[in-house]
PDB file of N, CA and C in Angstrom:
ATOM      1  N   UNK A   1     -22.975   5.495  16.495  1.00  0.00           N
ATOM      2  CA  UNK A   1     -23.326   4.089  16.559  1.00  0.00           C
ATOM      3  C   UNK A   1     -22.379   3.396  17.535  1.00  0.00           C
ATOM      4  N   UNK A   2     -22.723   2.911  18.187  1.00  0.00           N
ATOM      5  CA  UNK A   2     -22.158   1.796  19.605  1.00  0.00           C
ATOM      6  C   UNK A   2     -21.080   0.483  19.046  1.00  0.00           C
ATOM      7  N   UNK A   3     -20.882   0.090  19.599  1.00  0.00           N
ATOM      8  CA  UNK A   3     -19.937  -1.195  19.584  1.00  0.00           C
ATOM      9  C   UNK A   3     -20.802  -2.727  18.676  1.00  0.00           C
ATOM     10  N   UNK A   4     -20.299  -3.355  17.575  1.00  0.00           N
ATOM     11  CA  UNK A   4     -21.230  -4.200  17.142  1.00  0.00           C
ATOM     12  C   UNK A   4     -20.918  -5.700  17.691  1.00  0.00           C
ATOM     13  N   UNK A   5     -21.737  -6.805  18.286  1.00  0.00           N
ATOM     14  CA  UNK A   5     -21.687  -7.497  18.650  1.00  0.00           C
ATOM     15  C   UNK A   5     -21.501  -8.594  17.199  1.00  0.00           C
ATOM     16  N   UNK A   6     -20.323  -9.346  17.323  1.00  0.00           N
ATOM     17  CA  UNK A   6     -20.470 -10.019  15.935  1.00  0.00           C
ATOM     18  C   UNK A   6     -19.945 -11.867  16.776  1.00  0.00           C
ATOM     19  N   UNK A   7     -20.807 -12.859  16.276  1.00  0.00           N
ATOM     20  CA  UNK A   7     -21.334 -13.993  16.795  1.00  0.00           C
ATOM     21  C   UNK A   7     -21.056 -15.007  15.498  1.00  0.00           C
ATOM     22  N   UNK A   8     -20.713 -16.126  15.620  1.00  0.00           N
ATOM     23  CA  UNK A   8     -20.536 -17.164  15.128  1.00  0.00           C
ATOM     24  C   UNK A   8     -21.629 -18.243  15.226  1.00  0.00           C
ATOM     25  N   UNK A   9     -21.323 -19.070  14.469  1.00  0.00           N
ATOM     26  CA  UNK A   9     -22.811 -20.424  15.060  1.00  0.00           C
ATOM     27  C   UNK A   9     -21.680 -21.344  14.409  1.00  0.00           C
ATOM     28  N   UNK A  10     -21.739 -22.614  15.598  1.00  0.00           N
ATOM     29  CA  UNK A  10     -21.125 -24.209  15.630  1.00  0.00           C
ATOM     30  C   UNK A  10     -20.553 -24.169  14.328  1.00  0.00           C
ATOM     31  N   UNK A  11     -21.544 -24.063  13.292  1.00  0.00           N
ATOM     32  CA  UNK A  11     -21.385 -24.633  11.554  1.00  0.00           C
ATOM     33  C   UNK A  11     -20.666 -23.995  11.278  1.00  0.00           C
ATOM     34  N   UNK A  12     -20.593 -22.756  11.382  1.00  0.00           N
ATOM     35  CA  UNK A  12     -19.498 -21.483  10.602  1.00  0.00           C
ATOM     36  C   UNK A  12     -18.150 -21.686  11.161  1.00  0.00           C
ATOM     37  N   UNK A  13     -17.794 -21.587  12.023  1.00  0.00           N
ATOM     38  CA  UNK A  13     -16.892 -22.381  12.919  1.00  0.00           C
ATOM     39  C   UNK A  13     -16.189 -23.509  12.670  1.00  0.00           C
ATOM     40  N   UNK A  14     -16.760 -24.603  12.828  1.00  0.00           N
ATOM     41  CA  UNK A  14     -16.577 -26.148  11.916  1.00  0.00           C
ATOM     42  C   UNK A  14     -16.149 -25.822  10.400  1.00  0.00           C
ATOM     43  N   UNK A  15     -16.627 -24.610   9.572  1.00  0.00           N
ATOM     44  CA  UNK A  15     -16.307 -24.730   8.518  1.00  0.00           C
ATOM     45  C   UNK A  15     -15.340 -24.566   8.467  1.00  0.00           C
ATOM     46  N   UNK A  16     -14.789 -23.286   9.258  1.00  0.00           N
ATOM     47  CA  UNK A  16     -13.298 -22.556   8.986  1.00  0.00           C
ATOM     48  C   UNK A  16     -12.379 -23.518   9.321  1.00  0.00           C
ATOM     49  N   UNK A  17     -12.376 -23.961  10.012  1.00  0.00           N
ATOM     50  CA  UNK A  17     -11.348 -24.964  10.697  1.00  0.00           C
ATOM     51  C   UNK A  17     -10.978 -25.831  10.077  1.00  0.00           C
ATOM     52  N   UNK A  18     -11.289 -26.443   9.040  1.00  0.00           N
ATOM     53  CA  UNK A  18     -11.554 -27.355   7.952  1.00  0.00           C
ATOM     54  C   UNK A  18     -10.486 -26.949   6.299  1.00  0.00           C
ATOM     55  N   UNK A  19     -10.586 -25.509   6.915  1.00  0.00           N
ATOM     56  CA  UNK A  19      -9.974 -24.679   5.691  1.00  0.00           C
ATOM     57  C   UNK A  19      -8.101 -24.792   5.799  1.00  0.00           C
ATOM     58  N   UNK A  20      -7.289 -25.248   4.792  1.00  0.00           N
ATOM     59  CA  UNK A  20      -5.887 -25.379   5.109  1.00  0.00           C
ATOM     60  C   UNK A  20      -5.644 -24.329   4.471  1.00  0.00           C
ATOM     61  N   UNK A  21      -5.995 -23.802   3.246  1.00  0.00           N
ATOM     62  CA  UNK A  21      -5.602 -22.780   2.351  1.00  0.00           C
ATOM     63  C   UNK A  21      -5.538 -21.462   2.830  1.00  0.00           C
ATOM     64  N   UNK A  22      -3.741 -21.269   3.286  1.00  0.00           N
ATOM     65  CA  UNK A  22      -3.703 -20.234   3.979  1.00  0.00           C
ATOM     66  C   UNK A  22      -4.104 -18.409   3.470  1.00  0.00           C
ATOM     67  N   UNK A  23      -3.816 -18.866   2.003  1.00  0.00           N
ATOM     68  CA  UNK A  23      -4.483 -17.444   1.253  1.00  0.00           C
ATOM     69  C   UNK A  23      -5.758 -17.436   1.351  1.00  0.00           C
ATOM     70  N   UNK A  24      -6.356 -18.423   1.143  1.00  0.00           N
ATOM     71  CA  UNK A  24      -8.267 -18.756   1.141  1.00  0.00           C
ATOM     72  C   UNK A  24      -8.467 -17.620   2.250  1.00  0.00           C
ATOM     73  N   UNK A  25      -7.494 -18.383   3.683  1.00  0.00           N
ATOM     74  CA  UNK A  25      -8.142 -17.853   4.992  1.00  0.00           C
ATOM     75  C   UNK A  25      -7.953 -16.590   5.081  1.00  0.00           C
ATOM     76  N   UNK A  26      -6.722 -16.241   4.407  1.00  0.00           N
ATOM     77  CA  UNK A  26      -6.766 -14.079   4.846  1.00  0.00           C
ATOM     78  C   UNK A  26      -8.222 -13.924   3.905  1.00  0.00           C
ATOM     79  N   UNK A  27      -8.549 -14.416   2.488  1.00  0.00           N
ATOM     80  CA  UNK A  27      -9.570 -13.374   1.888  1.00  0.00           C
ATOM     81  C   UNK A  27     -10.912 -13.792   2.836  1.00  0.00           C
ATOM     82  N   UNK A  28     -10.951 -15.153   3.448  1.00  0.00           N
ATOM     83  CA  UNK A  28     -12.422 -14.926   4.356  1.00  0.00           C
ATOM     84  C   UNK A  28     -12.155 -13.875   5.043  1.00  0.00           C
ATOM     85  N   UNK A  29     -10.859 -13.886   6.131  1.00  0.00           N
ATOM     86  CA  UNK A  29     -10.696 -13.018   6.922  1.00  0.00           C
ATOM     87  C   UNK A  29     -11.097 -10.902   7.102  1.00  0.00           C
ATOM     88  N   UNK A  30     -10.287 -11.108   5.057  1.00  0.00           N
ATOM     89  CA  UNK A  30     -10.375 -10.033   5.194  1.00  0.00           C
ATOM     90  C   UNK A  30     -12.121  -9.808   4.624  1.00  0.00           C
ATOM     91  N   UNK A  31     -12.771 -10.541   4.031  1.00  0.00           N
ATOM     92  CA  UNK A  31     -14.410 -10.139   4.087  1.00  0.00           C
ATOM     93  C   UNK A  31     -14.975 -10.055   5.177  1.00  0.00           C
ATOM     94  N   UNK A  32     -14.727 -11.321   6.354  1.00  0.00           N
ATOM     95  CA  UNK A  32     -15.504 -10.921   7.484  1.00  0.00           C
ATOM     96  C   UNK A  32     -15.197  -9.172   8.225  1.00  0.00           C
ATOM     97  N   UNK A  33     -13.995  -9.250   7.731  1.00  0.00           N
ATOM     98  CA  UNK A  33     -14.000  -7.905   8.643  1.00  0.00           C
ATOM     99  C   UNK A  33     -14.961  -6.556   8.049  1.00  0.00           C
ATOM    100  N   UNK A  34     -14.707  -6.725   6.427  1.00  0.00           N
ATOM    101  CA  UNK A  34     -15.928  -5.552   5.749  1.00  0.00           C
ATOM    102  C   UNK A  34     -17.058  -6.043   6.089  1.00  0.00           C
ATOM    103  N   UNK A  35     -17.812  -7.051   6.347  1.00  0.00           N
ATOM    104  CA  UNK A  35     -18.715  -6.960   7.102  1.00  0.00           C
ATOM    105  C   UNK A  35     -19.487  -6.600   8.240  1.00  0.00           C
ATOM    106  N   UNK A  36     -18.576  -6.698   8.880  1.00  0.00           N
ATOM    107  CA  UNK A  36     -18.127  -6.328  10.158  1.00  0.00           C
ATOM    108  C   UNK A  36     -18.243  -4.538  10.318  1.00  0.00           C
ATOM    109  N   UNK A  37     -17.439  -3.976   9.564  1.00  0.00           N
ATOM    110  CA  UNK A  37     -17.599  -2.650   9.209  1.00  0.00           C
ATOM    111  C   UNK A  37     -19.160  -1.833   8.201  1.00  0.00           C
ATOM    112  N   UNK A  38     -19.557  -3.216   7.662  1.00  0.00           N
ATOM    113  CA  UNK A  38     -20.223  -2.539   6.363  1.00  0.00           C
ATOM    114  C   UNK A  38     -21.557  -3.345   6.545  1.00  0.00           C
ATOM    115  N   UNK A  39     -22.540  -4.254   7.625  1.00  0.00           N
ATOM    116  CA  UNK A  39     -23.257  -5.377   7.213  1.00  0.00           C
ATOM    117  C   UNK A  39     -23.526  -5.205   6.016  1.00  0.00           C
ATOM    118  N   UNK A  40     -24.319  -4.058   5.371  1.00  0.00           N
ATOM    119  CA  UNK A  40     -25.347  -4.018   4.634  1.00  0.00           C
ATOM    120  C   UNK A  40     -24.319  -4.670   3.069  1.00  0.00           C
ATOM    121  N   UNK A  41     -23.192  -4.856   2.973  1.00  0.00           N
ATOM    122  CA  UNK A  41     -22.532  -5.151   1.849  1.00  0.00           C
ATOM    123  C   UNK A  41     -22.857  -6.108   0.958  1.00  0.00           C
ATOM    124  N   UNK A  42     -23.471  -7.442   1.597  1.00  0.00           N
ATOM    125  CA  UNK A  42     -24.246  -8.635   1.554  1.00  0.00           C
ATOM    126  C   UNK A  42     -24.983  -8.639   0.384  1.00  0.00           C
ATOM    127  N   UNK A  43     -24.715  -9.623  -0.243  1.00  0.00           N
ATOM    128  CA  UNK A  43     -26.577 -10.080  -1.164  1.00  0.00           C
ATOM    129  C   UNK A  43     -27.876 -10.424  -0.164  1.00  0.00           C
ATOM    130  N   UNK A  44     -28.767  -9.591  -0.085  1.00  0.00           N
ATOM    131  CA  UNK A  44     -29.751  -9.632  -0.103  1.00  0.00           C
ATOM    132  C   UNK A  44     -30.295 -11.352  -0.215  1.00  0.00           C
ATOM    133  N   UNK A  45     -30.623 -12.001   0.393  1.00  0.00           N
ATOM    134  CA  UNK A  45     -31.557 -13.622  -0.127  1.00  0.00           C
ATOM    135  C   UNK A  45     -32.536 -13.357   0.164  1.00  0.00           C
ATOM    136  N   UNK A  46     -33.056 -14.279  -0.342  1.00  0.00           N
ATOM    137  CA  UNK A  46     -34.760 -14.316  -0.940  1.00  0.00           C
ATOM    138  C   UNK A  46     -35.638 -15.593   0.264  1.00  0.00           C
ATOM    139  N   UNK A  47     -36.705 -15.514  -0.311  1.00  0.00           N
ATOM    140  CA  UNK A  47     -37.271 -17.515   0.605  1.00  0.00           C
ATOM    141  C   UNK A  47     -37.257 -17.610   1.611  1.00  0.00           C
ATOM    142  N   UNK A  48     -36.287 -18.581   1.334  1.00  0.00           N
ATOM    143  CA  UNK A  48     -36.271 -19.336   2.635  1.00  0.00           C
ATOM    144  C   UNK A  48     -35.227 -19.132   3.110  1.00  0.00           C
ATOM    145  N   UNK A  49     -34.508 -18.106   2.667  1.00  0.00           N
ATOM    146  CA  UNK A  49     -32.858 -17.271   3.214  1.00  0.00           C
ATOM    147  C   UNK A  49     -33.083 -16.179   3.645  1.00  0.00           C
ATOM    148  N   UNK A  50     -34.414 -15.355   3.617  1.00  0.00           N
ATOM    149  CA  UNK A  50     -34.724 -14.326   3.471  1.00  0.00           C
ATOM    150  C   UNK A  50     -34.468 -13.896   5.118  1.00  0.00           C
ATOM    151  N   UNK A  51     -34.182 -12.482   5.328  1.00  0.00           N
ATOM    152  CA  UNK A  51     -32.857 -11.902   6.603  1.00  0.00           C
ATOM    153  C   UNK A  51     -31.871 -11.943   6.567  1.00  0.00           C
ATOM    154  N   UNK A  52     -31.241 -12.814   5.747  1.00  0.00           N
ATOM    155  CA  UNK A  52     -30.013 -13.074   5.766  1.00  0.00           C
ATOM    156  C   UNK A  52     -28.974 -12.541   4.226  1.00  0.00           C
ATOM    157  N   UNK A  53     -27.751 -12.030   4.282  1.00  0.00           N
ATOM    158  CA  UNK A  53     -26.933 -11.666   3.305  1.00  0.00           C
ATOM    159  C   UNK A  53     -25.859 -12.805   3.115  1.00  0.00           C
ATOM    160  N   UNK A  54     -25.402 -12.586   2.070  1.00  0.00           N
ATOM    161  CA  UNK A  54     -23.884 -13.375   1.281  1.00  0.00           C
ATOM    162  C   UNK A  54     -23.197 -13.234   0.511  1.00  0.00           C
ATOM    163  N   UNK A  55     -21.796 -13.222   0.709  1.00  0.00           N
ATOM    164  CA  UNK A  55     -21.102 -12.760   0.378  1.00  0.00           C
ATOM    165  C   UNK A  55     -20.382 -13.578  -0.025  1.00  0.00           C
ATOM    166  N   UNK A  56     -19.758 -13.714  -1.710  1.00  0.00           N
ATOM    167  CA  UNK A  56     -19.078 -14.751  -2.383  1.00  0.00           C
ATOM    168  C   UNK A  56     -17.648 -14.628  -2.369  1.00  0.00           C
ATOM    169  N   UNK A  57     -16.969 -15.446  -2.137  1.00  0.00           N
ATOM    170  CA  UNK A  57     -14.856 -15.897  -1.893  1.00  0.00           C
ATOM    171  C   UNK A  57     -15.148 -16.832  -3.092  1.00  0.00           C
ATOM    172  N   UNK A  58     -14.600 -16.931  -4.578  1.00  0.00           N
ATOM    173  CA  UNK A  58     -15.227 -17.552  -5.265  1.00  0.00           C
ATOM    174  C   UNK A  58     -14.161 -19.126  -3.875  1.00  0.00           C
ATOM    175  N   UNK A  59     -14.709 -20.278  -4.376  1.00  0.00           N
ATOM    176  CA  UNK A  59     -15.895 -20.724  -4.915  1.00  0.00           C
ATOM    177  C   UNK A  59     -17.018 -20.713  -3.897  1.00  0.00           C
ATOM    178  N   UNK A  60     -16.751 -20.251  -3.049  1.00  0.00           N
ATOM    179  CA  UNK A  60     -17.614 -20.806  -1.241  1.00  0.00           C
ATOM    180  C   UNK A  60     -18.410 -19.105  -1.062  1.00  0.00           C
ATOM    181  N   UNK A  61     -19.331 -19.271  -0.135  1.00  0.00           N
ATOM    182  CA  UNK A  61     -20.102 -18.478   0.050  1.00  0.00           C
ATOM    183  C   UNK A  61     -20.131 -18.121   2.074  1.00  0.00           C
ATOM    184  N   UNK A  62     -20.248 -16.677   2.179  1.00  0.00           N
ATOM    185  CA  UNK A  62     -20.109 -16.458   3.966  1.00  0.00           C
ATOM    186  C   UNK A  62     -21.777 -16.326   3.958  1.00  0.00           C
ATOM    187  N   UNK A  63     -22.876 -16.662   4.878  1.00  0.00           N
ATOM    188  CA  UNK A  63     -23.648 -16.411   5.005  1.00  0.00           C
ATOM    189  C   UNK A  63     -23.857 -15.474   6.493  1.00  0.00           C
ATOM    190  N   UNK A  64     -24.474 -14.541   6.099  1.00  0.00           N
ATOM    191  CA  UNK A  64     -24.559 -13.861   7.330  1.00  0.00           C
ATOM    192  C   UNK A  64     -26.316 -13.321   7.993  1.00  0.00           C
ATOM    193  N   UNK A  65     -26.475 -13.182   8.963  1.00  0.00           N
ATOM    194  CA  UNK A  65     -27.688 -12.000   9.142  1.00  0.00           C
ATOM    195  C   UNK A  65     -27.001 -11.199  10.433  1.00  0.00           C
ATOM    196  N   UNK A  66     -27.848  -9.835  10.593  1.00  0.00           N
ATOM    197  CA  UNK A  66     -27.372  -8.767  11.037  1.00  0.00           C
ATOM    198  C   UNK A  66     -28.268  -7.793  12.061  1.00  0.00           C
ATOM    199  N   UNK A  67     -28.284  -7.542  12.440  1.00  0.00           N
ATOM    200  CA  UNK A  67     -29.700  -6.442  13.120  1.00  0.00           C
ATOM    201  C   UNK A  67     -28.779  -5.150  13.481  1.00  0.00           C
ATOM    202  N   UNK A  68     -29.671  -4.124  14.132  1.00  0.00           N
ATOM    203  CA  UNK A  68     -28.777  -2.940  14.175  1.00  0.00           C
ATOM    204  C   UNK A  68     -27.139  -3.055  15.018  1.00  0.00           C
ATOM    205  N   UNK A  69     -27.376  -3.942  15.781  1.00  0.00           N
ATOM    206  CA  UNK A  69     -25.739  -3.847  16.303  1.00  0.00           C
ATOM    207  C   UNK A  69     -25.428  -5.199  16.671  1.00  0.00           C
ATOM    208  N   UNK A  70     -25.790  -6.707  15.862  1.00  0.00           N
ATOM    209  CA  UNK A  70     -25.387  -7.644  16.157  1.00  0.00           C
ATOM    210  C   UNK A  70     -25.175  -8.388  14.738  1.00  0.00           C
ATOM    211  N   UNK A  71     -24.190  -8.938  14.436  1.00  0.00           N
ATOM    212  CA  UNK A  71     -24.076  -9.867  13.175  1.00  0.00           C
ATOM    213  C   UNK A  71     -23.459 -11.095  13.608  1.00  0.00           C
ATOM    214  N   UNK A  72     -24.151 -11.738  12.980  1.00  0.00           N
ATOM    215  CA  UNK A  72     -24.339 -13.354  13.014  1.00  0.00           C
ATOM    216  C   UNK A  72     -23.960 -13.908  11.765  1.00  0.00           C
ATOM    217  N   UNK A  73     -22.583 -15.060  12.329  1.00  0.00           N
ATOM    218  CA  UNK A  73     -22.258 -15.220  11.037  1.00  0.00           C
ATOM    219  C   UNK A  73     -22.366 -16.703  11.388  1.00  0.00           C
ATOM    220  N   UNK A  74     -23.468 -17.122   9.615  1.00  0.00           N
ATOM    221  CA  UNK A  74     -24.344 -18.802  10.139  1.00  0.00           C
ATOM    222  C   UNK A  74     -23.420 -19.514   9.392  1.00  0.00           C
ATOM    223  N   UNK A  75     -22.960 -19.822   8.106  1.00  0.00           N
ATOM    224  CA  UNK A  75     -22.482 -20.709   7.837  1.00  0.00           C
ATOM    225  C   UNK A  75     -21.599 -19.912   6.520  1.00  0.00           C
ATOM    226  N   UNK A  76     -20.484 -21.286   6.176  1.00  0.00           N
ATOM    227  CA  UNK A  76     -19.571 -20.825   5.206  1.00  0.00           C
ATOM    228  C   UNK A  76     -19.490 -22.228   4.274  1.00  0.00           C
ATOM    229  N   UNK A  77     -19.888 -21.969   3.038  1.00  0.00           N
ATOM    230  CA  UNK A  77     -19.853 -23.509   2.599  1.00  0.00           C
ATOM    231  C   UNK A  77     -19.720 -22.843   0.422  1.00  0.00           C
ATOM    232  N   UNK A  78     -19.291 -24.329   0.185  1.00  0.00           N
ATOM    233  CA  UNK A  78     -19.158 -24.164  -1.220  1.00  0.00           C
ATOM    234  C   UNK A  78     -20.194 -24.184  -1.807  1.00  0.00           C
ATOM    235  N   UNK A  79     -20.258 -22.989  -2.756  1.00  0.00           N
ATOM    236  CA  UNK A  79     -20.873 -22.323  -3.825  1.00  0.00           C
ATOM    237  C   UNK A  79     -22.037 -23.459  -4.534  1.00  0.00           C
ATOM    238  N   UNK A  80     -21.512 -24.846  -4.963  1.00  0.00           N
ATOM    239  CA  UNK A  80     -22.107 -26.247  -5.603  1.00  0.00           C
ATOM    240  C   UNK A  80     -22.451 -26.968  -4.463  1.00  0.00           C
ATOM    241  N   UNK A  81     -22.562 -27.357  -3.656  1.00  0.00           N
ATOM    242  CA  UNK A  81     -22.350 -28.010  -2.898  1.00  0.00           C
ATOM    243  C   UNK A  81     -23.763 -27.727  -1.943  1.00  0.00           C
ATOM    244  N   UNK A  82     -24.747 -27.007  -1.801  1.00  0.00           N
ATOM    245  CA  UNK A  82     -25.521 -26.232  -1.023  1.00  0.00           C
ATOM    246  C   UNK A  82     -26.913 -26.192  -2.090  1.00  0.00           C
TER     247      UNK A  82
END
């Protein structure tokens, strides 16, 4: 398997930046990277989410979608709040 292209969007971005909690940021950190290694790790969504996986940091959620060698990571937001 080849090199995986892994992509951000504005929102996901905006979210992190927002984040002061320096422990918060290693455990996003260290999920994005098993993702990164693992897409398929993800919950599965349904609907109107449906393509897309997530992965819970309690309380906030990473949303991702993936194809064979590109992951896209759309937004990061709290768990209630969404």
């Amino acid at each position: 398997m080849g090199e995986r292209i892994v992509k951000k969007t504005q929102t996901f971005d905006k979210a992190l930046k927002h984040i002061k909690d320096k422990k918060l940021k290693i455990k996003i950190f260290k999920q994005i990277k098993k993702v990164v290694e693992n897409p398929s790790i993800g919950k599965p969504m349904k609907n109107v989410r449906k393509g897309t996986r997530e992965l819970y940091i309690k309380p906030f959620r990473i949303s991702y979608a993936y194809t064979e060698n590109t992951i896209t990571f759309l937004e990061f937001y709290h768990k209630d709040k969404q």
